[in-house]
PDB file of N, CA and C in Angstrom:
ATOM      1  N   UNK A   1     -63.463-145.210 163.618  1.00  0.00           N
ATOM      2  CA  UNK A   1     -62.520-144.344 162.959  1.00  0.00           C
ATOM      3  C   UNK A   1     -61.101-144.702 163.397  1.00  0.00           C
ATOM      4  N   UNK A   2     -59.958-144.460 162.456  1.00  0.00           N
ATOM      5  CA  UNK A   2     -58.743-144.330 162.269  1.00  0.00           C
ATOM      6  C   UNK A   2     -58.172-143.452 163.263  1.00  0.00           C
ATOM      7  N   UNK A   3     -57.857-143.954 164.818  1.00  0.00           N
ATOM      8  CA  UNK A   3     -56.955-142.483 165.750  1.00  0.00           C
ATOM      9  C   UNK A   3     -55.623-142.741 165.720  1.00  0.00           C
ATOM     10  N   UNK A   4     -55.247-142.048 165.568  1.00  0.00           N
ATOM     11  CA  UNK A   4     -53.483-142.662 165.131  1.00  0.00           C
ATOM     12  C   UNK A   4     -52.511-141.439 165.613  1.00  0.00           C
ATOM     13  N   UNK A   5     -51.076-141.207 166.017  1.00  0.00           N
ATOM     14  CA  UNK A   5     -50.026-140.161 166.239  1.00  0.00           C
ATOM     15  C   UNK A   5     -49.291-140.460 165.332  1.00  0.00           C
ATOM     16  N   UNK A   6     -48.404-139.373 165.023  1.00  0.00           N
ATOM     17  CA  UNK A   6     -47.058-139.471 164.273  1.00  0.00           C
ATOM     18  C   UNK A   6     -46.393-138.364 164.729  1.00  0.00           C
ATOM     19  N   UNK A   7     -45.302-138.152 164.136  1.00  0.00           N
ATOM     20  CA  UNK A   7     -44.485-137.581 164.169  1.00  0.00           C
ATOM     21  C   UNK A   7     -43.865-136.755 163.138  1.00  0.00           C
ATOM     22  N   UNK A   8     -44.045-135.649 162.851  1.00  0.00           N
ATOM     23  CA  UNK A   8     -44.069-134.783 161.695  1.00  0.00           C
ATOM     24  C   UNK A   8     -43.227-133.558 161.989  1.00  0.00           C
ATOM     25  N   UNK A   9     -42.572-132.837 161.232  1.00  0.00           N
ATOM     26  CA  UNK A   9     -42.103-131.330 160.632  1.00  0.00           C
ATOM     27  C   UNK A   9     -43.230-130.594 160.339  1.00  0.00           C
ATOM     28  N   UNK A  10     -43.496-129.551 161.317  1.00  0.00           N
ATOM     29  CA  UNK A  10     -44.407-128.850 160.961  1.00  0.00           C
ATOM     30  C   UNK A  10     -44.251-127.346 161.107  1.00  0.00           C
ATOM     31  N   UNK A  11     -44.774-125.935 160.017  1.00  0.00           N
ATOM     32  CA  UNK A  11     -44.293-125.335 160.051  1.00  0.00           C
ATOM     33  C   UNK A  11     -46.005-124.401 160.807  1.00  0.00           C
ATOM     34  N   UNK A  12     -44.883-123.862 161.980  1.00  0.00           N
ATOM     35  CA  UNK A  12     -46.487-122.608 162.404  1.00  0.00           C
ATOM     36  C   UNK A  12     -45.337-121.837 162.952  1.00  0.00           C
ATOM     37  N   UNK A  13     -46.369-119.987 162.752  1.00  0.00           N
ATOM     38  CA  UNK A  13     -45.319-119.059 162.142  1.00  0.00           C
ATOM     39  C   UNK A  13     -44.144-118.583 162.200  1.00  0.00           C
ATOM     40  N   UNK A  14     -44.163-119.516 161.131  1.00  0.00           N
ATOM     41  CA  UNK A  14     -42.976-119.211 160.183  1.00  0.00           C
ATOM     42  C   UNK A  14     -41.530-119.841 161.262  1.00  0.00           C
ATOM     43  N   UNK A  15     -41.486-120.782 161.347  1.00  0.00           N
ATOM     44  CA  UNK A  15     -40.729-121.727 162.201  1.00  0.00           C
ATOM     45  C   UNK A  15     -41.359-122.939 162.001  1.00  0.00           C
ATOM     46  N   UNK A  16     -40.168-124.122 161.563  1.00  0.00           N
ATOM     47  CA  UNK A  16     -40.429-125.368 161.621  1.00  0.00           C
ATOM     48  C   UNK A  16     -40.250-125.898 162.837  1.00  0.00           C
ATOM     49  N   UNK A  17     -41.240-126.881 162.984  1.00  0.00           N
ATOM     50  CA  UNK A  17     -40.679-127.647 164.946  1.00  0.00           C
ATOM     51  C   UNK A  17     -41.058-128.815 164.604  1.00  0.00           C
ATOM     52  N   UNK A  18     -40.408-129.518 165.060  1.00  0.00           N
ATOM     53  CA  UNK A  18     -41.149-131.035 165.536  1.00  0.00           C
ATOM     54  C   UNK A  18     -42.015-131.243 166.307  1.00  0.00           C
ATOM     55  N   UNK A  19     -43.555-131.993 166.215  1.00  0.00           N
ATOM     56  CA  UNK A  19     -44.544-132.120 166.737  1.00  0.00           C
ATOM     57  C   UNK A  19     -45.149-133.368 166.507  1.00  0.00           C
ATOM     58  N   UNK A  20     -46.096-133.826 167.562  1.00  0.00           N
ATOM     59  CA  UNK A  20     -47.282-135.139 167.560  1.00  0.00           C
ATOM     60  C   UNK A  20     -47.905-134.430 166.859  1.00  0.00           C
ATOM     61  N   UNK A  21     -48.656-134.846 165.984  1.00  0.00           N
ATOM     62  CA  UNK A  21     -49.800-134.608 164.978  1.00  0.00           C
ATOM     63  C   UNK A  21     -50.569-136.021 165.363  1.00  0.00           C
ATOM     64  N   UNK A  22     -52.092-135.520 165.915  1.00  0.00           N
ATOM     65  CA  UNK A  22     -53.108-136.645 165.811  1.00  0.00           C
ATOM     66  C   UNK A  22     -54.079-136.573 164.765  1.00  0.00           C
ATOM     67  N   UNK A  23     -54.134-137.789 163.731  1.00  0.00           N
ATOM     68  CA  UNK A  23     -55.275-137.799 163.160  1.00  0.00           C
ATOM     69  C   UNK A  23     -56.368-138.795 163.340  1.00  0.00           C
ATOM     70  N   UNK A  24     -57.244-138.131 162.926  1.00  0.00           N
ATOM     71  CA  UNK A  24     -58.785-138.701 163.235  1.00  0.00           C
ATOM     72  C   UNK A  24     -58.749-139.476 161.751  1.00  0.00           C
ATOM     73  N   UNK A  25     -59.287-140.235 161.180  1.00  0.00           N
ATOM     74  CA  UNK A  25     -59.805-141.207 160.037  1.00  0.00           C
ATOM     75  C   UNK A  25     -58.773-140.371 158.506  1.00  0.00           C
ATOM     76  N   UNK A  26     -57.267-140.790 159.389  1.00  0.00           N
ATOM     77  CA  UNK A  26     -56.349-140.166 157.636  1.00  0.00           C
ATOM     78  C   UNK A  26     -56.411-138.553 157.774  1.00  0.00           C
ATOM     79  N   UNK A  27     -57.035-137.694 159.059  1.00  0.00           N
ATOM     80  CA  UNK A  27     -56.556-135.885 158.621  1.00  0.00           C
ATOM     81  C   UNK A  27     -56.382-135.566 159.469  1.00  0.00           C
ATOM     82  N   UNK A  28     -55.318-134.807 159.561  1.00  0.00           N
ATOM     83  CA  UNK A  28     -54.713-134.355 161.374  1.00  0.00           C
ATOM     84  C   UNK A  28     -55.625-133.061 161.730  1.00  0.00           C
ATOM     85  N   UNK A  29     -55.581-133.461 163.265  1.00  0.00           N
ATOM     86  CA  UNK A  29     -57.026-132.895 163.890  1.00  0.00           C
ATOM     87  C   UNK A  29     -55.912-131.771 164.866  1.00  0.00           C
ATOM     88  N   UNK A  30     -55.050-132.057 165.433  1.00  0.00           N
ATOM     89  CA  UNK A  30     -54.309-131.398 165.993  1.00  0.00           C
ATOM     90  C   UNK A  30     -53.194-131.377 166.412  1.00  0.00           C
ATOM     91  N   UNK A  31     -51.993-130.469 166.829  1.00  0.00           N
ATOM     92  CA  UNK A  31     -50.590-130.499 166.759  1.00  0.00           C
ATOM     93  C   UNK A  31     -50.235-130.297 168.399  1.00  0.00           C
ATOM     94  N   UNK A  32     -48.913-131.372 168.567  1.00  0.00           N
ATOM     95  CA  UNK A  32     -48.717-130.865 169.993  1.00  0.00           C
ATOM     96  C   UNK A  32     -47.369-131.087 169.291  1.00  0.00           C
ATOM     97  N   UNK A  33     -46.679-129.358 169.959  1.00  0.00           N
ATOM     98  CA  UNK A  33     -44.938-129.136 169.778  1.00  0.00           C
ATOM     99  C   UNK A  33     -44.310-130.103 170.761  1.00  0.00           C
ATOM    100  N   UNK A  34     -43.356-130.688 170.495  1.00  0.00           N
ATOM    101  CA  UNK A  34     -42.297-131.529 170.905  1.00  0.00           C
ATOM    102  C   UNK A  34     -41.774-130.035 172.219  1.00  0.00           C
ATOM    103  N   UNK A  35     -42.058-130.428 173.694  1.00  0.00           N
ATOM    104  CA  UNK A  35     -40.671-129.749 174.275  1.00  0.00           C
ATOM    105  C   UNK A  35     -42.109-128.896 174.943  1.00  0.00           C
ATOM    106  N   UNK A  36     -43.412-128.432 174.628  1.00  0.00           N
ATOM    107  CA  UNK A  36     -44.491-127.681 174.380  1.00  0.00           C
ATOM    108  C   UNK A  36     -45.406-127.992 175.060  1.00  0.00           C
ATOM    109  N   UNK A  37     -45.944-127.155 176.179  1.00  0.00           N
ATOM    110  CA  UNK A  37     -47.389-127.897 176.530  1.00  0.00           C
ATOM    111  C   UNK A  37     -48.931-127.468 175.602  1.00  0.00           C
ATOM    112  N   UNK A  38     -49.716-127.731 175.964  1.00  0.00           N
ATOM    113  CA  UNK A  38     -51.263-127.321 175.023  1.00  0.00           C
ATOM    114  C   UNK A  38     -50.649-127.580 173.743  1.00  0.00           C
ATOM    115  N   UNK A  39     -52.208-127.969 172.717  1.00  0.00           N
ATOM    116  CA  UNK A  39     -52.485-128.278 171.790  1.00  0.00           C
ATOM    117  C   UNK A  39     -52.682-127.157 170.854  1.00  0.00           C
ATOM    118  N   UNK A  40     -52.750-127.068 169.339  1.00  0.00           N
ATOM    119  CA  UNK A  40     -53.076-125.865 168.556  1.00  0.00           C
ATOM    120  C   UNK A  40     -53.791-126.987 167.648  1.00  0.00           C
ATOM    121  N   UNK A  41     -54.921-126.141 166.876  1.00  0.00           N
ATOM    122  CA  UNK A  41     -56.008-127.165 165.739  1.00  0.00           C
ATOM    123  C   UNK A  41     -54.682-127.119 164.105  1.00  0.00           C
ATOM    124  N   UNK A  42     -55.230-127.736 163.574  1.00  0.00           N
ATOM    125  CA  UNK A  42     -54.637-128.477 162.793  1.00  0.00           C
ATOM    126  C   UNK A  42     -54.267-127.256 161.640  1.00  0.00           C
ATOM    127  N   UNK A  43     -55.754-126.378 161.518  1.00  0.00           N
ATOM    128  CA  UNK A  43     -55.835-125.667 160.611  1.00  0.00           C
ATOM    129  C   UNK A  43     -54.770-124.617 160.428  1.00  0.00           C
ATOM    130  N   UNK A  44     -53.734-124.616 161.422  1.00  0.00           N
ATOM    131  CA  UNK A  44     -53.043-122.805 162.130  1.00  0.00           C
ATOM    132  C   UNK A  44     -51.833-123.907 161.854  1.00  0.00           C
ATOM    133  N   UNK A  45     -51.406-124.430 161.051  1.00  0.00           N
ATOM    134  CA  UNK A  45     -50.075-125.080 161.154  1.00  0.00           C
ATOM    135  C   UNK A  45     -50.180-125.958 159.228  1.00  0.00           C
ATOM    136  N   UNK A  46     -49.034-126.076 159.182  1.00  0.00           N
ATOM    137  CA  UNK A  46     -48.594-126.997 157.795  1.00  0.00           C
ATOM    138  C   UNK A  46     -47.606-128.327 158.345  1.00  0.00           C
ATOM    139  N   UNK A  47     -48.256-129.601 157.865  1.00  0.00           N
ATOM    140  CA  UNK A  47     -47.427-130.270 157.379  1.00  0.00           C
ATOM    141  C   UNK A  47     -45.960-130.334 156.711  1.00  0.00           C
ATOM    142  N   UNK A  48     -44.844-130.624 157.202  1.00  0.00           N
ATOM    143  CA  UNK A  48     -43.807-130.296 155.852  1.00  0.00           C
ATOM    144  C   UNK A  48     -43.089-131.740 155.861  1.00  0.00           C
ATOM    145  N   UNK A  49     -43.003-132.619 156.486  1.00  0.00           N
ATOM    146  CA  UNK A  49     -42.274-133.740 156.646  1.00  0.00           C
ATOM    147  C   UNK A  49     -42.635-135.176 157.653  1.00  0.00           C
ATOM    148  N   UNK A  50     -42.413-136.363 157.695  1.00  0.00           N
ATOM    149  CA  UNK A  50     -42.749-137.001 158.734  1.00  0.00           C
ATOM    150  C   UNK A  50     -41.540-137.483 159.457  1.00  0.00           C
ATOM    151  N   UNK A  51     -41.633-137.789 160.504  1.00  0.00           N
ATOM    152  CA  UNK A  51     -40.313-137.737 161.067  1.00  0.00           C
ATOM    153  C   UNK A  51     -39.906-139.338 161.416  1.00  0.00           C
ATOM    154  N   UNK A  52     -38.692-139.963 161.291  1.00  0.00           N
ATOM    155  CA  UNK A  52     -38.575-141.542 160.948  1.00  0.00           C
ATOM    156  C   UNK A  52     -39.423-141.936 162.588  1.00  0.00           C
ATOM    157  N   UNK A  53     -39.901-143.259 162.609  1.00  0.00           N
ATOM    158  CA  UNK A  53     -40.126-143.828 163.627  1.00  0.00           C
ATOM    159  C   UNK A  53     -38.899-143.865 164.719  1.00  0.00           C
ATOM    160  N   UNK A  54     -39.517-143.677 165.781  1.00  0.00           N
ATOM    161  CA  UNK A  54     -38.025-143.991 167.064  1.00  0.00           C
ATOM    162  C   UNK A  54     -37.375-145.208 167.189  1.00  0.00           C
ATOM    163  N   UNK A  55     -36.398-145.334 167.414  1.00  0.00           N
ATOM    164  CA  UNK A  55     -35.667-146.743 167.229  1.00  0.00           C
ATOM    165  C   UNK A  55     -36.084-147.486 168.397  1.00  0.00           C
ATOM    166  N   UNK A  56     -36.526-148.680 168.202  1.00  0.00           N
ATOM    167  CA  UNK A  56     -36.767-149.588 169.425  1.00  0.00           C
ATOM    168  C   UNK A  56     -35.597-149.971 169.737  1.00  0.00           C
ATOM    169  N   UNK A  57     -35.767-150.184 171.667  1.00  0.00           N
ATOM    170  CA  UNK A  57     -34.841-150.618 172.640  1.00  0.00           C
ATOM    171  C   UNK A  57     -33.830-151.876 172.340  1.00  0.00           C
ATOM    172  N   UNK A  58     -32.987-151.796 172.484  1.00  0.00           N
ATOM    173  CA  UNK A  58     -32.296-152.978 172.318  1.00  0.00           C
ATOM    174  C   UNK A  58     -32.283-154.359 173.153  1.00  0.00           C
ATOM    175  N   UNK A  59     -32.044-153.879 174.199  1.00  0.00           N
ATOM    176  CA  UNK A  59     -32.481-154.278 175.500  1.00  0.00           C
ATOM    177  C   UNK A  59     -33.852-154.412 175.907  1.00  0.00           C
ATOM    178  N   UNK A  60     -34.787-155.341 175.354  1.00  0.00           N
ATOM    179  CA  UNK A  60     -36.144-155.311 176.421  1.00  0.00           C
ATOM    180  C   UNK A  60     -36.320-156.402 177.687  1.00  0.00           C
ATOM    181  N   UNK A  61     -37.272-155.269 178.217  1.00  0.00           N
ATOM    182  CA  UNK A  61     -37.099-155.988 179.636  1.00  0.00           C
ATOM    183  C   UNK A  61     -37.923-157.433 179.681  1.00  0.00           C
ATOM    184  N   UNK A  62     -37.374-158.057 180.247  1.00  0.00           N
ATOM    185  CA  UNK A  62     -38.096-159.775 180.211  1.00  0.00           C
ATOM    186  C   UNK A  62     -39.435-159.802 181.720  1.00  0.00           C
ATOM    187  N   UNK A  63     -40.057-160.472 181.577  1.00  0.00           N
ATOM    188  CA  UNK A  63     -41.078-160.177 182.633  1.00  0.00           C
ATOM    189  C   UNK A  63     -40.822-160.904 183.667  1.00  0.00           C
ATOM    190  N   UNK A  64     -39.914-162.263 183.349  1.00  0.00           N
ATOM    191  CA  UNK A  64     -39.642-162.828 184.552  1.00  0.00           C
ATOM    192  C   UNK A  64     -37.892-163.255 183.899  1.00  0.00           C
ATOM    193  N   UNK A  65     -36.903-163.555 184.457  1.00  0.00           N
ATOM    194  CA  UNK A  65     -35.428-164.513 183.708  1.00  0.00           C
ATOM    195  C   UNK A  65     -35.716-165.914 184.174  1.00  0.00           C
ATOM    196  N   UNK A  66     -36.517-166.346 185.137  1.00  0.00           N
ATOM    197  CA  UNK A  66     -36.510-167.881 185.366  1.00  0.00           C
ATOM    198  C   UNK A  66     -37.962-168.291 186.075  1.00  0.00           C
ATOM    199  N   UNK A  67     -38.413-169.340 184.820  1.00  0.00           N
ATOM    200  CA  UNK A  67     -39.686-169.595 184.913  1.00  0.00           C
ATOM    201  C   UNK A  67     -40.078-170.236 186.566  1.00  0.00           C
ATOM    202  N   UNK A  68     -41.275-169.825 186.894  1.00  0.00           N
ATOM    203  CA  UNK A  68     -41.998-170.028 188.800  1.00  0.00           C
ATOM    204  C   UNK A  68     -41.567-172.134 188.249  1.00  0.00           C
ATOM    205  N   UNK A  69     -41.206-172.553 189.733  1.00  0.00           N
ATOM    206  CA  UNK A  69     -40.921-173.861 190.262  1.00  0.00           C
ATOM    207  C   UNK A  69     -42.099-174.608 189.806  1.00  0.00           C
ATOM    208  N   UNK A  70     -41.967-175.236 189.247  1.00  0.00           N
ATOM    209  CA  UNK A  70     -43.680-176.039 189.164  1.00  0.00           C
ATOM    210  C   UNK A  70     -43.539-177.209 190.171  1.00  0.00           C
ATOM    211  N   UNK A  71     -44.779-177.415 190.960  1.00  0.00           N
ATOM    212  CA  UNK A  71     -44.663-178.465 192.162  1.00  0.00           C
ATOM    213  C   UNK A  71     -44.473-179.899 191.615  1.00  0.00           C
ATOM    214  N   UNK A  72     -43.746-180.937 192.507  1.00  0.00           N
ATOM    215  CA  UNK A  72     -43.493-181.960 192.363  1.00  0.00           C
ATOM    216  C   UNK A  72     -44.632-182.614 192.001  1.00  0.00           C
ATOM    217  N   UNK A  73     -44.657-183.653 191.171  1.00  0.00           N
ATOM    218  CA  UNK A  73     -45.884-184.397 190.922  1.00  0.00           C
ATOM    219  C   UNK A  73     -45.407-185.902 191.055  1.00  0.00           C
ATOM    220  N   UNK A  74     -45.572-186.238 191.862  1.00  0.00           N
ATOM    221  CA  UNK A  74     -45.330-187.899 192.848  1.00  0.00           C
ATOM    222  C   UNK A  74     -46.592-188.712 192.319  1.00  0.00           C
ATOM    223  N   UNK A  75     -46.929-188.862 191.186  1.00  0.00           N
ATOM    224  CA  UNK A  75     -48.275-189.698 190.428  1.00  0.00           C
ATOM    225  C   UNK A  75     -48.074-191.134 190.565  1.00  0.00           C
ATOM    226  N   UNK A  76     -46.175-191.224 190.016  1.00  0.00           N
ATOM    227  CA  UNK A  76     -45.876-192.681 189.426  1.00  0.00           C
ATOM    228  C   UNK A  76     -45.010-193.393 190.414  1.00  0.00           C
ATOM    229  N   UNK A  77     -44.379-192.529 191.304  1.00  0.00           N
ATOM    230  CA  UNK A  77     -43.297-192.907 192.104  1.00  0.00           C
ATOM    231  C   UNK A  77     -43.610-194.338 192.904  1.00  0.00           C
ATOM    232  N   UNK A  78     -44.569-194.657 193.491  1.00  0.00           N
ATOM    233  CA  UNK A  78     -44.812-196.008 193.769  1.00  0.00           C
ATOM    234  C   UNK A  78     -44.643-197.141 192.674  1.00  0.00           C
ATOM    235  N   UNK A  79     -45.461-197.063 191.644  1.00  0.00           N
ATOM    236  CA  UNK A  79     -45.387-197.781 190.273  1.00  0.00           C
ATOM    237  C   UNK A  79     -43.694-198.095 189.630  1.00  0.00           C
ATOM    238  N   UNK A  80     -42.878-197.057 189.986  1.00  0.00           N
ATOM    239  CA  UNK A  80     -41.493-197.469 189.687  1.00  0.00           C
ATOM    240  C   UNK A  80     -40.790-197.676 190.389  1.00  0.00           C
ATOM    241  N   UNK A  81     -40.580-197.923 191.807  1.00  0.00           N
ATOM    242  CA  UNK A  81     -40.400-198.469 193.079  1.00  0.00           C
ATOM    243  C   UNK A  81     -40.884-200.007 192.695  1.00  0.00           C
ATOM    244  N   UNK A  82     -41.769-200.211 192.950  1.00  0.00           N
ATOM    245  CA  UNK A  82     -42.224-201.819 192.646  1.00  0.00           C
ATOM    246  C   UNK A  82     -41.701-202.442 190.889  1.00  0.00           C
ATOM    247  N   UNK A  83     -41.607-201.503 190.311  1.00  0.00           N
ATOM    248  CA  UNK A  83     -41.104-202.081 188.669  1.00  0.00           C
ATOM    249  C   UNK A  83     -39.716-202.329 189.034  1.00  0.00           C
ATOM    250  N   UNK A  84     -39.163-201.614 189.388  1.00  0.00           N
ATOM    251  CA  UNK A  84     -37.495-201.643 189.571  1.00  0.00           C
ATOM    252  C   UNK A  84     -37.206-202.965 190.781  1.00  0.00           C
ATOM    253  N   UNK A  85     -38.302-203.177 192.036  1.00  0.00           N
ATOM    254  CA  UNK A  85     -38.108-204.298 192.696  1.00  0.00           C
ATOM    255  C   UNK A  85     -38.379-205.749 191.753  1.00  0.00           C
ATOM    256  N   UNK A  86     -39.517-205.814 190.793  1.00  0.00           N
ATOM    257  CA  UNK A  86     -39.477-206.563 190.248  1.00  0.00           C
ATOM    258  C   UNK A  86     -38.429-206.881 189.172  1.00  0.00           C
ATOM    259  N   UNK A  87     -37.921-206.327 188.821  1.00  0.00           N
ATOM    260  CA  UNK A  87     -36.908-206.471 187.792  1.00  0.00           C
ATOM    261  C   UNK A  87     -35.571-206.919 188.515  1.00  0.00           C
ATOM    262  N   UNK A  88     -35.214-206.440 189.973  1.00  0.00           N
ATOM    263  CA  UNK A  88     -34.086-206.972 190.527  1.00  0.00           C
ATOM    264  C   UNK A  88     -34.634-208.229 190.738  1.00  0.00           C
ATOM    265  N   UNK A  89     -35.862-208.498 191.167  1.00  0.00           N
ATOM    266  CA  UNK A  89     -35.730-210.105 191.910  1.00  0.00           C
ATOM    267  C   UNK A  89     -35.639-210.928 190.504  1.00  0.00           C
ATOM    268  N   UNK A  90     -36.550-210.569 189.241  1.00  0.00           N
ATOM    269  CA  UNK A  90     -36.225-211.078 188.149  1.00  0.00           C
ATOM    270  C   UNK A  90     -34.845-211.987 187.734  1.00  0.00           C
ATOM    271  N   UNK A  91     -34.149-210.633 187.610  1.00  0.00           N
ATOM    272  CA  UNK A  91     -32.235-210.621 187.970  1.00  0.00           C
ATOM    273  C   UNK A  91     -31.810-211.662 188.562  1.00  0.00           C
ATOM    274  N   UNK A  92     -32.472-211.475 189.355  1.00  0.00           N
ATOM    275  CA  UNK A  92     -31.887-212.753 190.400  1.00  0.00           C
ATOM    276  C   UNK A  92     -31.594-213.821 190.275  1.00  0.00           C
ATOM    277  N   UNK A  93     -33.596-213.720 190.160  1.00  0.00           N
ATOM    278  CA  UNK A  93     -33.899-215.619 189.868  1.00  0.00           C
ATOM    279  C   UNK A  93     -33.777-215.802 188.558  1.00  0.00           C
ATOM    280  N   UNK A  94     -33.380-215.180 187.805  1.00  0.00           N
ATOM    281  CA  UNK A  94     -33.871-215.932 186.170  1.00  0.00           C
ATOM    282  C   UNK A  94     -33.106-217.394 185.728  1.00  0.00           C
ATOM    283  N   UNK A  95     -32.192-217.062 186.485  1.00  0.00           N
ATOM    284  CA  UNK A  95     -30.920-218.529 186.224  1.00  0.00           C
ATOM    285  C   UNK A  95     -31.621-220.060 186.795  1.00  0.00           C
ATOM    286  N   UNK A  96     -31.924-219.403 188.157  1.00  0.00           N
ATOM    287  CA  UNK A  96     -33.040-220.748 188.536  1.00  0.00           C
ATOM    288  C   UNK A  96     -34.215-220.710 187.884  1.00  0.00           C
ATOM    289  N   UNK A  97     -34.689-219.598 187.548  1.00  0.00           N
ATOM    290  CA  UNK A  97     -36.436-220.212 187.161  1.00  0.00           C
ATOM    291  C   UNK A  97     -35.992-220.794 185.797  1.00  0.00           C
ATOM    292  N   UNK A  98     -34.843-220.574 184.983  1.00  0.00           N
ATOM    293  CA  UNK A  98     -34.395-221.066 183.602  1.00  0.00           C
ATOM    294  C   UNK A  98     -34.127-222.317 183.803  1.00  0.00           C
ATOM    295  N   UNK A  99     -33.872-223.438 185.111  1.00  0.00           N
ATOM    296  CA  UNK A  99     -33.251-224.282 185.229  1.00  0.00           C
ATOM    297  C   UNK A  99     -34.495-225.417 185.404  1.00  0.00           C
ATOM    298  N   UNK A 100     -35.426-224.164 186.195  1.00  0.00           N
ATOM    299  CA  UNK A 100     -36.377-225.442 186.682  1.00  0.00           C
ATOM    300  C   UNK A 100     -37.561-225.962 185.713  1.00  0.00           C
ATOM    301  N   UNK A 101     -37.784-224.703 184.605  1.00  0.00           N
ATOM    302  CA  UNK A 101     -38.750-224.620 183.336  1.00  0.00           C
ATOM    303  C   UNK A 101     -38.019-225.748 182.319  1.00  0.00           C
ATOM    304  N   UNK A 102     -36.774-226.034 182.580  1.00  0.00           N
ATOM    305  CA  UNK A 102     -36.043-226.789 181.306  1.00  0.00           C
ATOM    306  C   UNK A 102     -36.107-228.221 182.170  1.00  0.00           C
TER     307      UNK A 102
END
């Protein structure tokens, strides 16, 4: 079944108030006055209006502002240490190894 709240104009005697109205599957089962403690059944009260939804926050709160550190991951760091040595000695020699291939 359909449990749902709203927010309604409702008249019980003979005074309108604002109240939660809960309904069960589409028919309100019971009224709680805005401001009011305890409940009254549905039957001892009228419907007269629904009342607009509440305006959402403008401001919501974020759960964190700056995402947790993720740990270093050192997988490749050897592999580009030795690429970068090879490429300087490359550098180097290419003028001689060009001299001695020709």
């Amino acid at each position: 079944m359909d449990d749902r709240r709203e927010y309604w104009w409702v008249s019980y005697n003979a005074t309108v108030q604002p109240a939660e109205v809960g309904f069960v599957g589409g028919i309100p089962v019971r009224f709680r006055f805005i401001g009011m403690e305890g409940t009254i059944p549905a039957a001892s009260a009228e419907l007269i209006e629904r009342l607009p939804v509440p305006p959402a926050p403008v401001i919501r709160p974020q759960a964190s502002e700056y995402p947790a550190p993720q740990p270093r991951r050192r997988s490749g760091s050897w592999l580009w240490f030795f690429g970068v040595l090879l490429l300087i000695l490359v550098a180097q020699c290419s003028g001689q190894l060009y001299d001695m291939i020709k």
